[in-house]
Protein backbone atom coordinates (compact mmCIF):
# COMPACT_ATOMS: atom_id res chain seq x y z
CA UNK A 1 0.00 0.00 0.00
CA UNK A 2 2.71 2.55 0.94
CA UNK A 3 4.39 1.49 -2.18
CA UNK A 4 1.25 2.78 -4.41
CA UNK A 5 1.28 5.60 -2.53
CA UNK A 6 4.70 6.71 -3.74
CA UNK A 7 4.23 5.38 -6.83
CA UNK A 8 1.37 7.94 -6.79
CA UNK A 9 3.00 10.56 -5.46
CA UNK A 10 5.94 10.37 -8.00
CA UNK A 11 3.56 9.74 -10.99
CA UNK A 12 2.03 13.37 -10.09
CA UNK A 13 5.02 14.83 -9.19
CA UNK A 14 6.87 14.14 -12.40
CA UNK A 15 3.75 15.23 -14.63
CA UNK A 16 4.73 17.45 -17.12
CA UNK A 17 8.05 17.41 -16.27
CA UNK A 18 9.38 16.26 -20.17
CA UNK A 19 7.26 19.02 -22.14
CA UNK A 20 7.59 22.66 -22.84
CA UNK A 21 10.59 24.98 -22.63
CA UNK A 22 12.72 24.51 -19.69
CA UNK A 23 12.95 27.98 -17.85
CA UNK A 24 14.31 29.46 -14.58
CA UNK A 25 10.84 28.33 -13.00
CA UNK A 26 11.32 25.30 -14.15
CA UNK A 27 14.71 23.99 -13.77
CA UNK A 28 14.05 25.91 -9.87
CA UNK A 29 11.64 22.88 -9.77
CA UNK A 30 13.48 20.46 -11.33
CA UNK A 31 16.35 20.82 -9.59
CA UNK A 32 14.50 20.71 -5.93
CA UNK A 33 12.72 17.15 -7.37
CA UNK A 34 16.35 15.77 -8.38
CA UNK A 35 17.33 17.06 -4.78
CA UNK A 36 14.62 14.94 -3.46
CA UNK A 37 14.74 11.58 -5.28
CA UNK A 38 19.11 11.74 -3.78
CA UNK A 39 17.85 12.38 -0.52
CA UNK A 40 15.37 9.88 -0.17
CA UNK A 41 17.87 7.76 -1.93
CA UNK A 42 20.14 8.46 0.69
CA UNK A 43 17.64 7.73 2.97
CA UNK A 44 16.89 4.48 1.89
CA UNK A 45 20.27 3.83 1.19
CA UNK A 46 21.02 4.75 4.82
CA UNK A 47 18.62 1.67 5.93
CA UNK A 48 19.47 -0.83 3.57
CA UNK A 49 23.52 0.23 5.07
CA UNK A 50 22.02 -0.56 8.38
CA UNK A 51 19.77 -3.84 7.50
CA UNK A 52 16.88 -1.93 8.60
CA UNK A 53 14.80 -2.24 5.22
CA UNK A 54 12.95 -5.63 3.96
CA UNK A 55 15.15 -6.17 0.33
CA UNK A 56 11.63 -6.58 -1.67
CA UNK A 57 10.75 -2.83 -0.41
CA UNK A 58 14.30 -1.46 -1.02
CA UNK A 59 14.72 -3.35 -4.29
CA UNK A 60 11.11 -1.17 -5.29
CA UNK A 61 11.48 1.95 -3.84
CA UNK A 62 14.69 2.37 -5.59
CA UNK A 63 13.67 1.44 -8.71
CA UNK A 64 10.75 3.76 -8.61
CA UNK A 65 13.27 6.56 -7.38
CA UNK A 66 15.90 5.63 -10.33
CA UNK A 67 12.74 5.58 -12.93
CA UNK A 68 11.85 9.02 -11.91
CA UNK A 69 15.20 10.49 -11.76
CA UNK A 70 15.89 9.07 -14.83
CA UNK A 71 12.38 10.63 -16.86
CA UNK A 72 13.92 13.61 -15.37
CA UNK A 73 17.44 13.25 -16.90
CA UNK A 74 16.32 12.44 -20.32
CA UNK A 75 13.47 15.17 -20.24
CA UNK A 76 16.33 18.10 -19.19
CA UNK A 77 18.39 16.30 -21.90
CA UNK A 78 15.60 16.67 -24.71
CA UNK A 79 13.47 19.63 -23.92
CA UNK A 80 14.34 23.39 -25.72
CA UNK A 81 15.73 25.71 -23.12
CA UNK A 82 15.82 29.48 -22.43
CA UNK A 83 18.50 31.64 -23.38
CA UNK A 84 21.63 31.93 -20.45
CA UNK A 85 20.47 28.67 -18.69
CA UNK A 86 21.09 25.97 -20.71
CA UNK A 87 24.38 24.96 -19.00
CA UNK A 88 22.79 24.79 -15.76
CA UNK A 89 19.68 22.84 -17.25
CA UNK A 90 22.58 20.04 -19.39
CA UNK A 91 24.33 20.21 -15.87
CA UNK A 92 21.33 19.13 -13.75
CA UNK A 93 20.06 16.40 -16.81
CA UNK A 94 23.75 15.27 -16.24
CA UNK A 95 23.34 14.89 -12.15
CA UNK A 96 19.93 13.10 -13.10
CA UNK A 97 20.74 10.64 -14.66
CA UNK A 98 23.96 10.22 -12.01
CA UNK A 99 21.20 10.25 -9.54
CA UNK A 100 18.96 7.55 -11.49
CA UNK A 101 22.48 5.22 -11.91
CA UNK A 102 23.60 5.65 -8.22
CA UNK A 103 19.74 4.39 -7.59
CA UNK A 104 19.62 1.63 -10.19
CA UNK A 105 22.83 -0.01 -8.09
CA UNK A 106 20.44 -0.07 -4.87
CA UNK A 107 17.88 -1.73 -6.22
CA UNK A 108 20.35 -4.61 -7.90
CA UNK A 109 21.82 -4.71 -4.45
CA UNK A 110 18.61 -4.05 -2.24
CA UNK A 111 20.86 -6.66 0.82
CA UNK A 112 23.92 -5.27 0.05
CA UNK A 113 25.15 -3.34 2.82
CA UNK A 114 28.03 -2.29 1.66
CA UNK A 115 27.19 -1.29 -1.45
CA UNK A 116 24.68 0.70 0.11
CA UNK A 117 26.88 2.52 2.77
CA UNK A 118 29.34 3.42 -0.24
CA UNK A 119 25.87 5.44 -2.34
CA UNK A 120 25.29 7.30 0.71
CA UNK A 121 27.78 10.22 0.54
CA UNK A 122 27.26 10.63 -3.36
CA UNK A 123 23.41 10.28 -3.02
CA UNK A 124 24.04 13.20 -0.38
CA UNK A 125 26.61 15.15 -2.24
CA UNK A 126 24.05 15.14 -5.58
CA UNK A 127 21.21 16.22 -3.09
CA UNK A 128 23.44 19.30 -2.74
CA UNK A 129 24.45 20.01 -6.12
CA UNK A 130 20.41 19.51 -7.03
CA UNK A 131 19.61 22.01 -4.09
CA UNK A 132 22.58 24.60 -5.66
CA UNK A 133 21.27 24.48 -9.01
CA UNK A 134 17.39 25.91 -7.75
CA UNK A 135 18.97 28.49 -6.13
């Protein structure tokens, strides 16, 4: 049930997110959701690290957070961009999709404790790059 929920959530969240012209609103936005899907990452990561997560909800919950960072990644990659941001907006499609790749190893290790501890401090460090970029 909790995993529908999220699945929800993220579904809603990440509406929208691959059309239109990417501008200072929106990569404000973008950036705070790629900040998000590291933390909670991190987060998760942070369990798995401490064997404090079941691996069938790990293994899913990452994958759903490495889908969505991913949509995001490809949709910053694709999408037409304003004038004077597009560096920023190929920068954060770039931390994406690092993001979605850091995730995808979670959830083909959703036991693995230490491959979890070692995503923790670049799920973290992304989260603050992400949080940089919406500034």
């Amino acid at each position: 049930m909790r995993l529908l929920g999220l699945a929800a959530v993220l579904t809603i969240a990440l509406a929208g997110c691959n059309g239109g012209t990417v501008d200072k609103h929106a990569l404000k936005r973008d950036s705070e959701k790629v900040a998000s899907l590291a933390t909670e990452g991190e987060l998760l990561a942070n369990d798995v690290s401490r064997g404090a997560s079941t691996e069938y909800f790990a293994r899913v919950h990452a994958k759903e957070l490495s889908l969505a960072a991913s949509d995001l990644a490809t949709g910053l990659a694709e999408r037409p961009t304003s004038p004077g941001i597009e560096a920023d907006v190929r920068t954060l499609s770039r931390l994406a999709g690092r993001v979605a790749a850091q995730l995808d190893r979670l959830h083909l290790h959703p036991t693995g404790r230490a491959v979890a501890e070692s995503l923790k401090q670049p799920l973290r460090d992304d989260a603050g790059r992400a949080d940089k970029l919406a500034k």
